[in-house]
Protein backbone atom coordinates (compact mmCIF):
# COMPACT_ATOMS: atom_id res chain seq x y z
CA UNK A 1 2.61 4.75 4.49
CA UNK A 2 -0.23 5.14 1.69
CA UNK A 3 -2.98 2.78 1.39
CA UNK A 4 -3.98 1.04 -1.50
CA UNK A 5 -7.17 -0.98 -3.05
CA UNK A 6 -7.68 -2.80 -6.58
CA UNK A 7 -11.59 -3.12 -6.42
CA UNK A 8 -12.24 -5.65 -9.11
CA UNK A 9 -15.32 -7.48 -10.13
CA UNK A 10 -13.72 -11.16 -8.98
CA UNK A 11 -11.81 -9.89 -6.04
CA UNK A 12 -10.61 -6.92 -3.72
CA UNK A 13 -6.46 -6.48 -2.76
CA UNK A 14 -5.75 -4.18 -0.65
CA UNK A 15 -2.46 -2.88 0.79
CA UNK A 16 -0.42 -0.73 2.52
CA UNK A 17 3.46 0.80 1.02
CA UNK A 18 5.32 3.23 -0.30
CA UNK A 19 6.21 1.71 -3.41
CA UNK A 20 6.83 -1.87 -5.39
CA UNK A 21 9.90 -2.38 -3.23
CA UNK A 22 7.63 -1.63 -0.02
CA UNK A 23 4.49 -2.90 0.24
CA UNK A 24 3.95 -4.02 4.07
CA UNK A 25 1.37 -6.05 3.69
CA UNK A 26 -1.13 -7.33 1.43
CA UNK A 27 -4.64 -8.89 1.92
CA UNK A 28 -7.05 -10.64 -0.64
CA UNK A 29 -10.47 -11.55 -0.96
CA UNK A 30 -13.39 -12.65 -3.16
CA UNK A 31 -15.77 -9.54 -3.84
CA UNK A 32 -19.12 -10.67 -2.42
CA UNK A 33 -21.83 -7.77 -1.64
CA UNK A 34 -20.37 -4.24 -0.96
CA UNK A 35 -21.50 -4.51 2.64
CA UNK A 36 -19.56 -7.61 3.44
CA UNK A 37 -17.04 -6.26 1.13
CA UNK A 38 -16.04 -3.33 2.13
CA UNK A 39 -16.00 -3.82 5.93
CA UNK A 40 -13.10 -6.28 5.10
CA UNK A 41 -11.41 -3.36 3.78
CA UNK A 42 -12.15 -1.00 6.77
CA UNK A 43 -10.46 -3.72 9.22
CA UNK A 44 -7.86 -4.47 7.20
CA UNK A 45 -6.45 -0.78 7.22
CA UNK A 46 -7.81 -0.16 10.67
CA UNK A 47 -5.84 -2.80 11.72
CA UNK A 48 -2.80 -1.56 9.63
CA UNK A 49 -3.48 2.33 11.14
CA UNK A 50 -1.81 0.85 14.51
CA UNK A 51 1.40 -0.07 13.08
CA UNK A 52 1.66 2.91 10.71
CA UNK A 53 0.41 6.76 9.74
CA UNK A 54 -2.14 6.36 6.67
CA UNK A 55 -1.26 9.43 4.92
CA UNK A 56 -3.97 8.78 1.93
CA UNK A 57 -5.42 5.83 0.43
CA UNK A 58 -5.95 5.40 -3.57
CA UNK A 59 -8.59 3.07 -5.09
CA UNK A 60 -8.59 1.55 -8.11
CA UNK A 61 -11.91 0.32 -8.91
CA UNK A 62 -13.92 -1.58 -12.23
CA UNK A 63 -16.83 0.17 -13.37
CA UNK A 64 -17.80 2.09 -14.87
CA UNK A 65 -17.46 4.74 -11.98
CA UNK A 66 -18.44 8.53 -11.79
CA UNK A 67 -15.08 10.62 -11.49
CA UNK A 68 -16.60 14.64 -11.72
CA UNK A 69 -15.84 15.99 -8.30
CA UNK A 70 -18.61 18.28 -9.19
CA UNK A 71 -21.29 15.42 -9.57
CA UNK A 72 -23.85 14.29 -6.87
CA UNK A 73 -22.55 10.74 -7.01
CA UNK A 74 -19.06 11.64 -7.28
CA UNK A 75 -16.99 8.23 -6.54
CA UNK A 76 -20.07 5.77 -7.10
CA UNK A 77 -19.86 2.91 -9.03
CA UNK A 78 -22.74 3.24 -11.76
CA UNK A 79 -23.91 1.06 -14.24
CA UNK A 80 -22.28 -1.87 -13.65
CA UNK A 81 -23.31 -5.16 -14.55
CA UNK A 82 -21.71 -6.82 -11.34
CA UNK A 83 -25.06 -7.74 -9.36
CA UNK A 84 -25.51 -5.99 -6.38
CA UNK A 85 -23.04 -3.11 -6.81
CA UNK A 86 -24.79 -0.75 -9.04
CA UNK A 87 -25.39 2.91 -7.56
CA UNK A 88 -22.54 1.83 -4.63
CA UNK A 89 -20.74 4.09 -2.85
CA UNK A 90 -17.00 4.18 -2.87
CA UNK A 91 -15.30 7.40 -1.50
CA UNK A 92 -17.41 8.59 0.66
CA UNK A 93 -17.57 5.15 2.60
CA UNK A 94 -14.34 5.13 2.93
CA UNK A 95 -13.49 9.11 3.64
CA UNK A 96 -16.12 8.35 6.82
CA UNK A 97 -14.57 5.29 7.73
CA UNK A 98 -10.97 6.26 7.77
CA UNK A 99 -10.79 10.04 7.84
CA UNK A 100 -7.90 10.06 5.16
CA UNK A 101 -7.69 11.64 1.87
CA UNK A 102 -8.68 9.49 -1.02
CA UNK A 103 -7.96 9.35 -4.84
CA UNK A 104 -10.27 7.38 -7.33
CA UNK A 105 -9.90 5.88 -10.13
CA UNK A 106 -10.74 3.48 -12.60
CA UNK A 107 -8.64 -0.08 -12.54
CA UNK A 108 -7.34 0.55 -15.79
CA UNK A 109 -5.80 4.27 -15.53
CA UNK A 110 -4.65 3.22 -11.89
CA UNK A 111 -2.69 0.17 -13.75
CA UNK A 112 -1.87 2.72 -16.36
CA UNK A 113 -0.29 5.11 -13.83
CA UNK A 114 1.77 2.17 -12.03
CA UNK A 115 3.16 1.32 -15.02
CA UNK A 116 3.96 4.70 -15.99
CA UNK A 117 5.80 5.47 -12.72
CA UNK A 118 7.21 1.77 -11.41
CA UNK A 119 6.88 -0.55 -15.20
CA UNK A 120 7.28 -0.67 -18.75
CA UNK A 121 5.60 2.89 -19.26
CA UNK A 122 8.36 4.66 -17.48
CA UNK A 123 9.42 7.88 -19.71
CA UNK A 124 6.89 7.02 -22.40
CA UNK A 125 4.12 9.82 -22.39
CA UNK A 126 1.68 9.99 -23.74
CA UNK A 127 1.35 5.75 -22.21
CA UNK A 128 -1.95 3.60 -23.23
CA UNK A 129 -2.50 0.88 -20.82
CA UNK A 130 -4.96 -2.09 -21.72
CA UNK A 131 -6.55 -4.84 -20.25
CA UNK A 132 -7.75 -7.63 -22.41
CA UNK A 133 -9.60 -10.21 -19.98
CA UNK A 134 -13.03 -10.61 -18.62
CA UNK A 135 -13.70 -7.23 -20.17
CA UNK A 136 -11.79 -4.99 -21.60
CA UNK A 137 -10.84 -1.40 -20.57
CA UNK A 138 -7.99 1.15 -21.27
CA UNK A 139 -6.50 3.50 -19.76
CA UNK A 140 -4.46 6.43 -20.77
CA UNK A 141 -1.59 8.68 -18.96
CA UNK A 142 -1.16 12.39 -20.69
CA UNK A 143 0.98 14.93 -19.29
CA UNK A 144 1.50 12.64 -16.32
CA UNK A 145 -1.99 12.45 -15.06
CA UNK A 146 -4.81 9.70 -15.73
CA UNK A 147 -7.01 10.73 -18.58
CA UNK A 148 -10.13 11.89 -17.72
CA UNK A 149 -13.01 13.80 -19.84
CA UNK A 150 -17.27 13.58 -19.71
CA UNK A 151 -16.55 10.37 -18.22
CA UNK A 152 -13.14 8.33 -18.35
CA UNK A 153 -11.84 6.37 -21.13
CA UNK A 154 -14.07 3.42 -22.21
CA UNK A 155 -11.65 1.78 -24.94
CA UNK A 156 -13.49 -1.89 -24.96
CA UNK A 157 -16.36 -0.32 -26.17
CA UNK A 158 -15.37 1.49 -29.86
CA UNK A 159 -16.53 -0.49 -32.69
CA UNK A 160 -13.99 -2.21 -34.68
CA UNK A 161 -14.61 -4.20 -38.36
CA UNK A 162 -16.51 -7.20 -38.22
CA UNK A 163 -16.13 -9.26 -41.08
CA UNK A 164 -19.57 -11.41 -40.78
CA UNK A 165 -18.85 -13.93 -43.23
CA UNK A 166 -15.43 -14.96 -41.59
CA UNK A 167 -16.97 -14.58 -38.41
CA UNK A 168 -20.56 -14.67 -37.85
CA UNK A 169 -20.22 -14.48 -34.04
CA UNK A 170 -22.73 -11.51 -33.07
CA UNK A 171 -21.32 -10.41 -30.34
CA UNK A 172 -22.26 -10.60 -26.34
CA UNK A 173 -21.85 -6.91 -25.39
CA UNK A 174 -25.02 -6.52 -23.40
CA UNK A 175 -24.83 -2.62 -24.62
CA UNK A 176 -23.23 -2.67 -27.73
CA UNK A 177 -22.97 -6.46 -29.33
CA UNK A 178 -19.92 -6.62 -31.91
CA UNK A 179 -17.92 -3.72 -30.20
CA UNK A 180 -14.43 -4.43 -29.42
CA UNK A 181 -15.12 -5.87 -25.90
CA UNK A 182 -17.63 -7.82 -27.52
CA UNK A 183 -15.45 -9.62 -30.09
CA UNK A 184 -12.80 -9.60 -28.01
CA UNK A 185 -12.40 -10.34 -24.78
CA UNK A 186 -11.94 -13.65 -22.46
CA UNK A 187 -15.71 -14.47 -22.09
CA UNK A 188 -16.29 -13.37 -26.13
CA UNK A 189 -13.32 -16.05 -26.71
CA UNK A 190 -14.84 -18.70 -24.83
CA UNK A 191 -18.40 -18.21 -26.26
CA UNK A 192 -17.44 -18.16 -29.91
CA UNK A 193 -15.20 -21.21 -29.46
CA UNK A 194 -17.07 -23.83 -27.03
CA UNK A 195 -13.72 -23.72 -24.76
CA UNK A 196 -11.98 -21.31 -22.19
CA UNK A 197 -9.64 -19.51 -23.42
CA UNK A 198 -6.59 -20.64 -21.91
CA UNK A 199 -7.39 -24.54 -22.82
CA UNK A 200 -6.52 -23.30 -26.69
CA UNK A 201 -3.57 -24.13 -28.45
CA UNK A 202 -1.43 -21.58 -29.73
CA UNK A 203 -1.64 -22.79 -33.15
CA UNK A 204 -5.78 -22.48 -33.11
CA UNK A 205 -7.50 -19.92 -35.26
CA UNK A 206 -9.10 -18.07 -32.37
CA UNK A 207 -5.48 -16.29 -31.89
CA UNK A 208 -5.25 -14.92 -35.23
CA UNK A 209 -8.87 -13.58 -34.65
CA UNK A 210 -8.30 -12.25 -32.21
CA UNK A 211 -4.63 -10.68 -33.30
CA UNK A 212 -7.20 -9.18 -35.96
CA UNK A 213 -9.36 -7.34 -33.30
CA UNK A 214 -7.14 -6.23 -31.35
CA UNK A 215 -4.70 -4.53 -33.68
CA UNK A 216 -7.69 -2.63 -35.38
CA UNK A 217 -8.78 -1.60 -31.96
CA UNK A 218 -4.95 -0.41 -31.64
CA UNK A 219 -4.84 1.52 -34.90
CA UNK A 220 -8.04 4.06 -33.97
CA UNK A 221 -6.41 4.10 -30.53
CA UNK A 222 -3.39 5.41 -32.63
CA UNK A 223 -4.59 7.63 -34.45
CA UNK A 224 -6.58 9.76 -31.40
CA UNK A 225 -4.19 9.46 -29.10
CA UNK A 226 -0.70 8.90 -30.51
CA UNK A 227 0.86 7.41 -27.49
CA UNK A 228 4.50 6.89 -27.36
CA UNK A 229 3.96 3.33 -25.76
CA UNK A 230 1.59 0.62 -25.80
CA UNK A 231 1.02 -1.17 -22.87
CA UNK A 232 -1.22 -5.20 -22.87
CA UNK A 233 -2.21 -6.71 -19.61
CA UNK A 234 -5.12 -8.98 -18.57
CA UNK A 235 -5.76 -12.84 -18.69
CA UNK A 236 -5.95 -13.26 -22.12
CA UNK A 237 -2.27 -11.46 -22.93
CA UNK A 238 -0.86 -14.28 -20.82
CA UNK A 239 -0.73 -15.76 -24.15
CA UNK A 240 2.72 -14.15 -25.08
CA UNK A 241 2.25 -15.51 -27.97
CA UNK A 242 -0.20 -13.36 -29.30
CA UNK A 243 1.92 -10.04 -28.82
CA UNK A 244 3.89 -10.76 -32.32
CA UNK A 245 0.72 -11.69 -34.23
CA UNK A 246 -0.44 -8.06 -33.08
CA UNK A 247 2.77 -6.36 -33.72
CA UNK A 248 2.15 -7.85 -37.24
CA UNK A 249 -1.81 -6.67 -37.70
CA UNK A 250 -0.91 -3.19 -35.93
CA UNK A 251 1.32 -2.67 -38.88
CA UNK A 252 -0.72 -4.09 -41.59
CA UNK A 253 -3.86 -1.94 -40.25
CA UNK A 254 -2.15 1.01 -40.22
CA UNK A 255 -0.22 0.56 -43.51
CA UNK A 256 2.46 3.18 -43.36
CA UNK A 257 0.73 6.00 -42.03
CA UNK A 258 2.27 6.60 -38.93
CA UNK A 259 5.20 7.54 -40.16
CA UNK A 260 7.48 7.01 -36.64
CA UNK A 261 10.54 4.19 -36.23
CA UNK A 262 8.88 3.16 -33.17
CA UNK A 263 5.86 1.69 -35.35
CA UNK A 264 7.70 0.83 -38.78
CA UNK A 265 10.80 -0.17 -37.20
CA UNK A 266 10.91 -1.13 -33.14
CA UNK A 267 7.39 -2.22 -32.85
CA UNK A 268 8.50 -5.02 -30.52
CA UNK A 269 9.71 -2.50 -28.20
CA UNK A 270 6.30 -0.12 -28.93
CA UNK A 271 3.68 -2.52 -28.27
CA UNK A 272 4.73 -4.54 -24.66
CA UNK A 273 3.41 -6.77 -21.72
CA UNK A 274 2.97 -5.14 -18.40
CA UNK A 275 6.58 -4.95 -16.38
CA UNK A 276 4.33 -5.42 -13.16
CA UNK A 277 2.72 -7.96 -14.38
CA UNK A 278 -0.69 -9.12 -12.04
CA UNK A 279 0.72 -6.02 -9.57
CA UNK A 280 -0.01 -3.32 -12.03
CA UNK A 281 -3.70 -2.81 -10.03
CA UNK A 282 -2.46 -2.76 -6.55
CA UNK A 283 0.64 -0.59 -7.50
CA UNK A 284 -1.87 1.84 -9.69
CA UNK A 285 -3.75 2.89 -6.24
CA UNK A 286 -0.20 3.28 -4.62
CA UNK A 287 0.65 5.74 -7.18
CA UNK A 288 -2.98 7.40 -6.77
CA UNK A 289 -2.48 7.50 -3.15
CA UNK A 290 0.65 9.11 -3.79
CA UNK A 291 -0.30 11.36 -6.03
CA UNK A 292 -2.23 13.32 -3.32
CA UNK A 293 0.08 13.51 -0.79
């Protein structure tokens, strides 16, 4: 059996399988400090380790998170906002406490990588994966492997337009203001329109706003890395609803350029929900375990 971990901001799930088809069993919990944290993690699997062989154990974790093997913090969480967690230490923690291999990763490539071996990114490579939530993050799958670079992909954060007069929202990126996480995302929603975001009505302007930003966000994301499939998770795509106004903005932004049927043509088909749905996390550091064995 492989373990598995989606290390998010809100909550931990951790689990052990072999696949979507096989996971044994599952645990949740809220993420508190990393002490209290991670110790549930260490029993959990300890306790698993007596029914089954751990082979490896993958981790798909927010960030952002230092992924050089060469680097002194190598498998830390960095900079992050969450309270409490910044400078943390993930693999090594876990390499001491469990003795088993481990592969890291960010949340996003790990739920780009299950959906590229389980979902709706199966045979499409180059695959973009994005989450469009409480932040927003991308990941990317090229040649079959997570990209990775200086750092890892941090797709909420490009700058997109920002039309002040039709929206004179600034912004609440702590870093950055008006970039696309900043416009964007759940919290950005909520801010600019005095209401969460799933209490609006599917006829209210904030979905055509936000159609707007995300389809210009899409066409740079185009353009660099021509992916063959296009994949939108996170809280805010529960809105299914908004897919077609993107479709729609995706085209108009990138005006005939991309000169492929699977943009001008089948863009229903290019630009898609998750097939894992709220699974594409847990199943992401099930394929990273895997992909160590």
């Amino acid at each position: 059996m492989f373990g598995a971990i989606e290390a998010g901001g809100t909550k931990f799930v951790c689990a052990v399988g072999t696949g979507p088809d096989n996971l044994q069993s599952e645990i949740r919990f809220p993420t508190t400090t990393p002490e209290e944290t991670l110790q549930k993690c260490i029993k959990f699997f300890r306790e698993q380790s007596k029914r089954h062989t751990l082979i490896s154990l993958g981790i798909a974790c927010f960030g952002p998170i230092d992924l050089d093997p060469q680097s002194s913090t190598y498998g830390y969480i960095t900079s992050t906002p969450k309270l409490g967690w910044q400078n943390t230490s993930i693999v090594k923690f876990f390499q001491n406490a469990l003795e088993i291999p481990i592969a890291f990763d960010t949340d996003v490539n790990a739920a780009a990588l299950g959906e590229s071996q389980w979902g709706a990114g199966q045979g499409f490579d180059p695959l973009l994966y994005l989450t469009i939530g409480t932040g927003i993050g991308g990941g990317g799958i090229v040649n079959g492997a997570p990209l990775h670079g200086l750092l890892h992909p941090e797709m909420g954060h490009i700058s997109i337009p920002h039309d002040w007069n039709a929206d004179p929202f600034p912004g609440n990126c702590p870093f950055h203001g008006d970039c696309f996480e900043g416009l964007a995302s759940g919290p950005a929603m909520k801010q600019r329109w005095g209401q969460p975001v799933e209490t609006l009505p599917d006829n209210h302007p904030a979905w055509s706003l936000e159609a707007y930003y995300i389809a210009r966000a899409l066409a740079n994301l185009i353009y660099v890395v021509s992916p063959r499939r296009i994949v939108l998770g996170g809280g805010v795509m529960q809105n299914l609803a908004l897919f077609p106004l993107i479709r729609m903005e995706v085209q108009k932004a990138l005006n005939q350029y991309v000169q492929s049927p699977a943009v001008l043509e089948n863009i229903e088909n290019y630009i898609v929900p998750p097939a894992l749905g709220n699974r594409a996390g847990i199943l992401g550091a099930l394929a990273l375990a895997m992909s160590i064995r």
